[in-house]
N, C-alpha and C. Protein backbone atom coordinates (compact mmCIF):
# COMPACT_ATOMS: atom_id res chain seq x y z
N UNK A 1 -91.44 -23.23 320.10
CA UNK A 1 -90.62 -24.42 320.15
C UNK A 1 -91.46 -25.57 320.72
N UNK A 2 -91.35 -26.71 320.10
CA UNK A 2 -92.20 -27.81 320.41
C UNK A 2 -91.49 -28.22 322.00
N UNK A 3 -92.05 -28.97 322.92
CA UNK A 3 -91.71 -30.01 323.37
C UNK A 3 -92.15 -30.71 323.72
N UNK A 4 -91.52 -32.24 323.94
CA UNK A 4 -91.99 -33.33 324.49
C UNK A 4 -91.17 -33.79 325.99
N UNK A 5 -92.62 -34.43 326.78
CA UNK A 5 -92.58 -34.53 327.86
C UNK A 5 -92.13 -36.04 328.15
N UNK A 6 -91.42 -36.79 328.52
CA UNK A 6 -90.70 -37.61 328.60
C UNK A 6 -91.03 -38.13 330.05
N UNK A 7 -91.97 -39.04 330.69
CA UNK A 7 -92.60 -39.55 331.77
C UNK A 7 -91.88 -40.63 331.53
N UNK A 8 -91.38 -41.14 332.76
CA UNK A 8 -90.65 -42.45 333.08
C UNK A 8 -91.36 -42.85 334.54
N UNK A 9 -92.36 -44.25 334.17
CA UNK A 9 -92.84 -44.56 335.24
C UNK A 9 -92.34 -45.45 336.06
N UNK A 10 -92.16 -46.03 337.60
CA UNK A 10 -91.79 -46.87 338.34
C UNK A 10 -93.21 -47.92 338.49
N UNK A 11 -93.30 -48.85 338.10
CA UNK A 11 -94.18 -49.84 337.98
C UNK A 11 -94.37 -50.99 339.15
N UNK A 12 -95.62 -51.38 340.13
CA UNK A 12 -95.64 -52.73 340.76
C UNK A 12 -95.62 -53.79 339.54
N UNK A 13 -94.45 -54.48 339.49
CA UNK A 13 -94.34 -55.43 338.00
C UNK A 13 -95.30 -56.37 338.48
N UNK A 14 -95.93 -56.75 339.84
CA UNK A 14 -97.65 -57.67 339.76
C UNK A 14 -98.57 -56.99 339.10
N UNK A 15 -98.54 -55.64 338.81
CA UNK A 15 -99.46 -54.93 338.14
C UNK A 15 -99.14 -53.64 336.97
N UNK A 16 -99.03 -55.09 336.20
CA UNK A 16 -98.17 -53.92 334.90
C UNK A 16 -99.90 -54.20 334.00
N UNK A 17 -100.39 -54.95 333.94
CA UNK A 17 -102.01 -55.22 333.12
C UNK A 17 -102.76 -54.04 333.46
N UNK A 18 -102.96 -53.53 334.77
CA UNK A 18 -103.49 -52.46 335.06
C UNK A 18 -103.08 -51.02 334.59
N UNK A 19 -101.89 -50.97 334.63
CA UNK A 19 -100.44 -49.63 333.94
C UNK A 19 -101.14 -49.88 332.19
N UNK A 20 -101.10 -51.27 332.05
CA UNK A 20 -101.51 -51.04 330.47
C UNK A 20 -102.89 -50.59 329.96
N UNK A 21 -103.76 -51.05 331.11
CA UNK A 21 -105.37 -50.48 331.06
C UNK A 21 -105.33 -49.01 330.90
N UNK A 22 -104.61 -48.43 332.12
CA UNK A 22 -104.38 -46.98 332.53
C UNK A 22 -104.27 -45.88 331.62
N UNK A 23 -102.84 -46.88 330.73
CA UNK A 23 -101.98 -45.69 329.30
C UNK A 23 -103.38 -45.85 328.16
N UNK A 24 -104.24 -47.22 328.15
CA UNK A 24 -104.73 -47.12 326.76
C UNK A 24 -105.83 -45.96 327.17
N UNK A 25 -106.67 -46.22 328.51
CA UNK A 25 -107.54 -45.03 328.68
C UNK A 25 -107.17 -43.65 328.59
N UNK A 26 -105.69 -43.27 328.08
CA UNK A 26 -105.55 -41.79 327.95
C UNK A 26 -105.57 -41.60 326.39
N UNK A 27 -105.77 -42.75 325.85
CA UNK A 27 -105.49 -42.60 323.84
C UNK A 27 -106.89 -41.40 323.46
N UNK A 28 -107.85 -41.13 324.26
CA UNK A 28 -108.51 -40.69 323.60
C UNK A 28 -108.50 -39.14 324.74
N UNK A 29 -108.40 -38.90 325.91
CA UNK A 29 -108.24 -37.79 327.28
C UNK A 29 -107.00 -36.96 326.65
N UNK A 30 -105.92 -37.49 326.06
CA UNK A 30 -104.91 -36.72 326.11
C UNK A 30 -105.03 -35.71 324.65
N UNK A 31 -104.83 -36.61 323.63
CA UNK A 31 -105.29 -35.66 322.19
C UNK A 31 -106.65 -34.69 322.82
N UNK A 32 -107.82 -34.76 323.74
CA UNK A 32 -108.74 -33.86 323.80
C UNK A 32 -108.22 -32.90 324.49
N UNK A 33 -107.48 -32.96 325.28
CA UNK A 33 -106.99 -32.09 326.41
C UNK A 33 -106.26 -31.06 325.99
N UNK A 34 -105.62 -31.68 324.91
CA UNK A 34 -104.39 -30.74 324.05
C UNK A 34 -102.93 -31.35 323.64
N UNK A 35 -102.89 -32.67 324.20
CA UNK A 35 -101.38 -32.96 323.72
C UNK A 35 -101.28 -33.96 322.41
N UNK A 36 -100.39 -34.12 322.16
CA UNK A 36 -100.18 -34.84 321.15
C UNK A 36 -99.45 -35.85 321.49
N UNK A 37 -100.11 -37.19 321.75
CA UNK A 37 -99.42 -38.62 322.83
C UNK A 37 -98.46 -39.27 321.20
N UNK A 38 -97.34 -39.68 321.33
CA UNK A 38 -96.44 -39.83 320.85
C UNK A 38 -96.70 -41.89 321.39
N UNK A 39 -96.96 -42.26 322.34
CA UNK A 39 -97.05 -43.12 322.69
C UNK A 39 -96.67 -43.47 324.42
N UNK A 40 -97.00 -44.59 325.08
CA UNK A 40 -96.99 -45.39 325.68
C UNK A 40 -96.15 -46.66 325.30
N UNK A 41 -94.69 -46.71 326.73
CA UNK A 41 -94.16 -48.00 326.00
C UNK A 41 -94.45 -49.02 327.42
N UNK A 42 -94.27 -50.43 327.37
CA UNK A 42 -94.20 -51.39 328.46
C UNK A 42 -93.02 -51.96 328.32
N UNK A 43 -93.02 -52.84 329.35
CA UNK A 43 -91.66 -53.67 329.82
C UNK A 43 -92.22 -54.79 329.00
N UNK A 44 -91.02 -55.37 327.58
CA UNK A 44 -91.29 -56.39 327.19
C UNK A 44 -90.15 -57.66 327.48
N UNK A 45 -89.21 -57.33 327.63
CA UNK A 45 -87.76 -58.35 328.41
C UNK A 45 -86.92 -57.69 329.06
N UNK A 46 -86.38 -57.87 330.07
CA UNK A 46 -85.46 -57.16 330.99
C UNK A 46 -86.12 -56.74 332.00
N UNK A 47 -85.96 -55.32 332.50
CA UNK A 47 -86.46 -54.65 333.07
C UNK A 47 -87.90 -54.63 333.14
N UNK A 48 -88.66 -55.30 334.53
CA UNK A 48 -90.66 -55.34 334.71
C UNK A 48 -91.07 -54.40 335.38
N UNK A 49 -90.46 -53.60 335.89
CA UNK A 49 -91.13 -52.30 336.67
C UNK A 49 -90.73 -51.07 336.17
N UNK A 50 -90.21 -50.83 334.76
CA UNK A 50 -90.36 -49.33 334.09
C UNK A 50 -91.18 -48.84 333.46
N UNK A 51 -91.42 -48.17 332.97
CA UNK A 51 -92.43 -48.04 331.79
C UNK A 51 -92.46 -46.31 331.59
N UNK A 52 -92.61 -46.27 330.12
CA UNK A 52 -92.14 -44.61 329.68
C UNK A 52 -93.41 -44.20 328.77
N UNK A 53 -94.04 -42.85 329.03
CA UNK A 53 -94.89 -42.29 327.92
C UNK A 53 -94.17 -40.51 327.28
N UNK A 54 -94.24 -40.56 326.42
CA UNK A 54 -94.22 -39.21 325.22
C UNK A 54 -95.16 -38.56 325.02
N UNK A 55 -95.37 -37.43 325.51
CA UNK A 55 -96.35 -36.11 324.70
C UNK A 55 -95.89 -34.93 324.51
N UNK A 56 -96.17 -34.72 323.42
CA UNK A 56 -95.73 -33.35 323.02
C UNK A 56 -96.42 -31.94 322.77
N UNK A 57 -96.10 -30.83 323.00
CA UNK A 57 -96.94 -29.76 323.20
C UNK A 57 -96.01 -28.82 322.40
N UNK A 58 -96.83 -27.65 322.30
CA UNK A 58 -96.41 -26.23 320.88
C UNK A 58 -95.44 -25.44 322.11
N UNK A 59 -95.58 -25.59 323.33
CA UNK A 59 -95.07 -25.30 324.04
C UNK A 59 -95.29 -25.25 325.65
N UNK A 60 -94.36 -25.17 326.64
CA UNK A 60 -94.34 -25.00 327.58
C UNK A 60 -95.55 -24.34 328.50
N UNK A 61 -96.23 -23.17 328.06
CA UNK A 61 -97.10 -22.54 328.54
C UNK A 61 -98.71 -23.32 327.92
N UNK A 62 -98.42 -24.45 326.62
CA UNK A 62 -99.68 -25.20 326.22
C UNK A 62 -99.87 -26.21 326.90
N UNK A 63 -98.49 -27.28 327.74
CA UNK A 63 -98.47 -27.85 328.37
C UNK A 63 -98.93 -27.27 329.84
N UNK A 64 -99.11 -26.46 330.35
CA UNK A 64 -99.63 -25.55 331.54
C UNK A 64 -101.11 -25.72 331.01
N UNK A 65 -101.80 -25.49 329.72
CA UNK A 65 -102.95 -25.32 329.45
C UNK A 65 -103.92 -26.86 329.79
N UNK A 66 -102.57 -27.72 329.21
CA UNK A 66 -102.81 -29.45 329.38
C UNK A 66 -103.36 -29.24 330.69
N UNK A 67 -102.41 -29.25 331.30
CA UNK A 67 -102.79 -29.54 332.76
C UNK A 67 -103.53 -29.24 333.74
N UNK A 68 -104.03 -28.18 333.15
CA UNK A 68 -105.79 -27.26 333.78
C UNK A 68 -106.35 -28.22 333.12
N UNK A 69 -107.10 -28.39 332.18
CA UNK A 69 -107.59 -29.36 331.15
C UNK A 69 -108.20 -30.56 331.78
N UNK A 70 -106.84 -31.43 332.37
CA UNK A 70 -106.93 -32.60 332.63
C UNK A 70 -107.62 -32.44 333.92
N UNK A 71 -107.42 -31.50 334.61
CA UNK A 71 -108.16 -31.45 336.00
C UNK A 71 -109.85 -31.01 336.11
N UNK A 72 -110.16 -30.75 334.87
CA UNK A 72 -111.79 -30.82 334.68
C UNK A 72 -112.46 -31.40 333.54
N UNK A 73 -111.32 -32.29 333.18
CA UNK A 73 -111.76 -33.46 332.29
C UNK A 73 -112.51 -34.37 333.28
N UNK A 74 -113.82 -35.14 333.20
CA UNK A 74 -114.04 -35.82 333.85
C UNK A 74 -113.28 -37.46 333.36
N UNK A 75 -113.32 -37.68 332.30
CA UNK A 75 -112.19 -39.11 332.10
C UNK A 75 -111.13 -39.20 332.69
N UNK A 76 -110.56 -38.04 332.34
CA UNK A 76 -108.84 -37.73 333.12
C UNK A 76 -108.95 -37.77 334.41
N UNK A 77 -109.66 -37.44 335.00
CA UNK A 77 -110.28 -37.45 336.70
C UNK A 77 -110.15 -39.47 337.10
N UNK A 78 -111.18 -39.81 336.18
CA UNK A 78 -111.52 -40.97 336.71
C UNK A 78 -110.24 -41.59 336.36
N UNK A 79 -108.89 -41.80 335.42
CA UNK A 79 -107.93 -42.82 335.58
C UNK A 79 -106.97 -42.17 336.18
N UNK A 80 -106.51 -40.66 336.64
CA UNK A 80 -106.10 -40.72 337.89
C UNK A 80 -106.23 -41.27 338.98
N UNK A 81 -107.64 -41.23 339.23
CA UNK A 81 -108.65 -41.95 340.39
C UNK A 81 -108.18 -43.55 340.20
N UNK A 82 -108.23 -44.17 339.09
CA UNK A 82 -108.15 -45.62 338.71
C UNK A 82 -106.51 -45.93 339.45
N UNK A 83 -105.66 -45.14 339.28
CA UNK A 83 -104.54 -45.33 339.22
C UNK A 83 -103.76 -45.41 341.14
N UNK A 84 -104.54 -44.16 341.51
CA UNK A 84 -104.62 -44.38 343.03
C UNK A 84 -105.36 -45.15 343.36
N UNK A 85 -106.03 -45.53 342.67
CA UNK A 85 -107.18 -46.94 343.50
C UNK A 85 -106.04 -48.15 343.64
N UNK A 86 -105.57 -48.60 342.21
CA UNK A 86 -105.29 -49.64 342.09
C UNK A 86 -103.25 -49.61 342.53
N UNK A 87 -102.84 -48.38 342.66
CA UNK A 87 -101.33 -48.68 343.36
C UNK A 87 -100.74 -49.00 342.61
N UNK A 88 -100.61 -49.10 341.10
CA UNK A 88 -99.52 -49.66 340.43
C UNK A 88 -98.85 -48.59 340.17
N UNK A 89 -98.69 -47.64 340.12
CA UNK A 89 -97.67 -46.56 339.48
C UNK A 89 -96.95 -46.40 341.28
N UNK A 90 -96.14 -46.55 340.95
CA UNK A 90 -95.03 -46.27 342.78
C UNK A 90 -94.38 -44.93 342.31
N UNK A 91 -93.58 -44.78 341.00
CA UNK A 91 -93.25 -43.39 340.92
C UNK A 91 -93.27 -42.98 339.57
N UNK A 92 -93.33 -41.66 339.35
CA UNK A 92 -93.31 -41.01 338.02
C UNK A 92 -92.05 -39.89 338.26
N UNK A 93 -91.17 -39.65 336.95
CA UNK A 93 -90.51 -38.63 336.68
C UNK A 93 -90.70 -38.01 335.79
N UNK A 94 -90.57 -36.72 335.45
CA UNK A 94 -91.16 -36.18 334.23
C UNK A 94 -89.48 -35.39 333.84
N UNK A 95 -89.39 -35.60 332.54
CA UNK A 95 -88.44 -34.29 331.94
C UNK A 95 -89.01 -33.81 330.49
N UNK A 96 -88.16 -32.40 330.26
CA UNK A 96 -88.91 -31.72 329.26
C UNK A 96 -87.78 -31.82 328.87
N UNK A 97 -88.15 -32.06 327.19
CA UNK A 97 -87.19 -32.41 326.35
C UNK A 97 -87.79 -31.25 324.74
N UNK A 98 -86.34 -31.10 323.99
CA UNK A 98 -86.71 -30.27 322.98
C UNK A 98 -85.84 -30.93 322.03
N UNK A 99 -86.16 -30.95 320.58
CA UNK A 99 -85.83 -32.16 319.52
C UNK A 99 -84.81 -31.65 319.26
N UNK A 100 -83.32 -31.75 318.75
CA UNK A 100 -82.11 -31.10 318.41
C UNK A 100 -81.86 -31.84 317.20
N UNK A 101 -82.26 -32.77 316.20
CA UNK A 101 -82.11 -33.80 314.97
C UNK A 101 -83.09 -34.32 314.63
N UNK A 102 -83.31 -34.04 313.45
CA UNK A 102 -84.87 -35.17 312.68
C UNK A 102 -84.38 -36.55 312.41
């Protein structure tokens, strides 16, 4: 069973340029790692401090594989690193989601 991981970020809205630096540096870390990035969205009216990303995995135990992955990826290393440097992410939630309608 597929699923997708449904990240909902809490954003410093002074530093949403940096959040956008952050998501584009995973376009190429995440497909290597193993997931399949669905996308990165930003705050375009309303709401300036949310921001949501999509990836999807063959499953639960591939997403476990992701996540070893990312921890001896050296790219994935460095925009974690980027991300605690620079303080814009205040919080992340994650839920696992499974498709019920095409």
């Amino acid at each position: 069973m597929t699923i997708t991981v449904f990240i909902r970020y809490q954003l410093d809205p002074f530093k949403r340029a940096k959040f956008e630096e952050y998501s584009k540096n995973w376009l190429s870390v995440i497909p290597r790692c193993g997931g399949d990035l669905i996308g990165y969205w930003m705050p375009h009216e309303g709401t300036n401090n949310i921001a949501f990303a999509l990836v999807s995995f063959e499953s639960l135990a591939a997403y476990e594989q992701y996540r070893a992955r990312l921890r001896t990826d050296k790219a994935a290393m460095e925009n974690f690193n980027f991300a605690e440097d620079h303080k814009f992410i205040l919080g992340e939630e994650r839920t696992f989601l499974r498709q019920v309608t095409a």
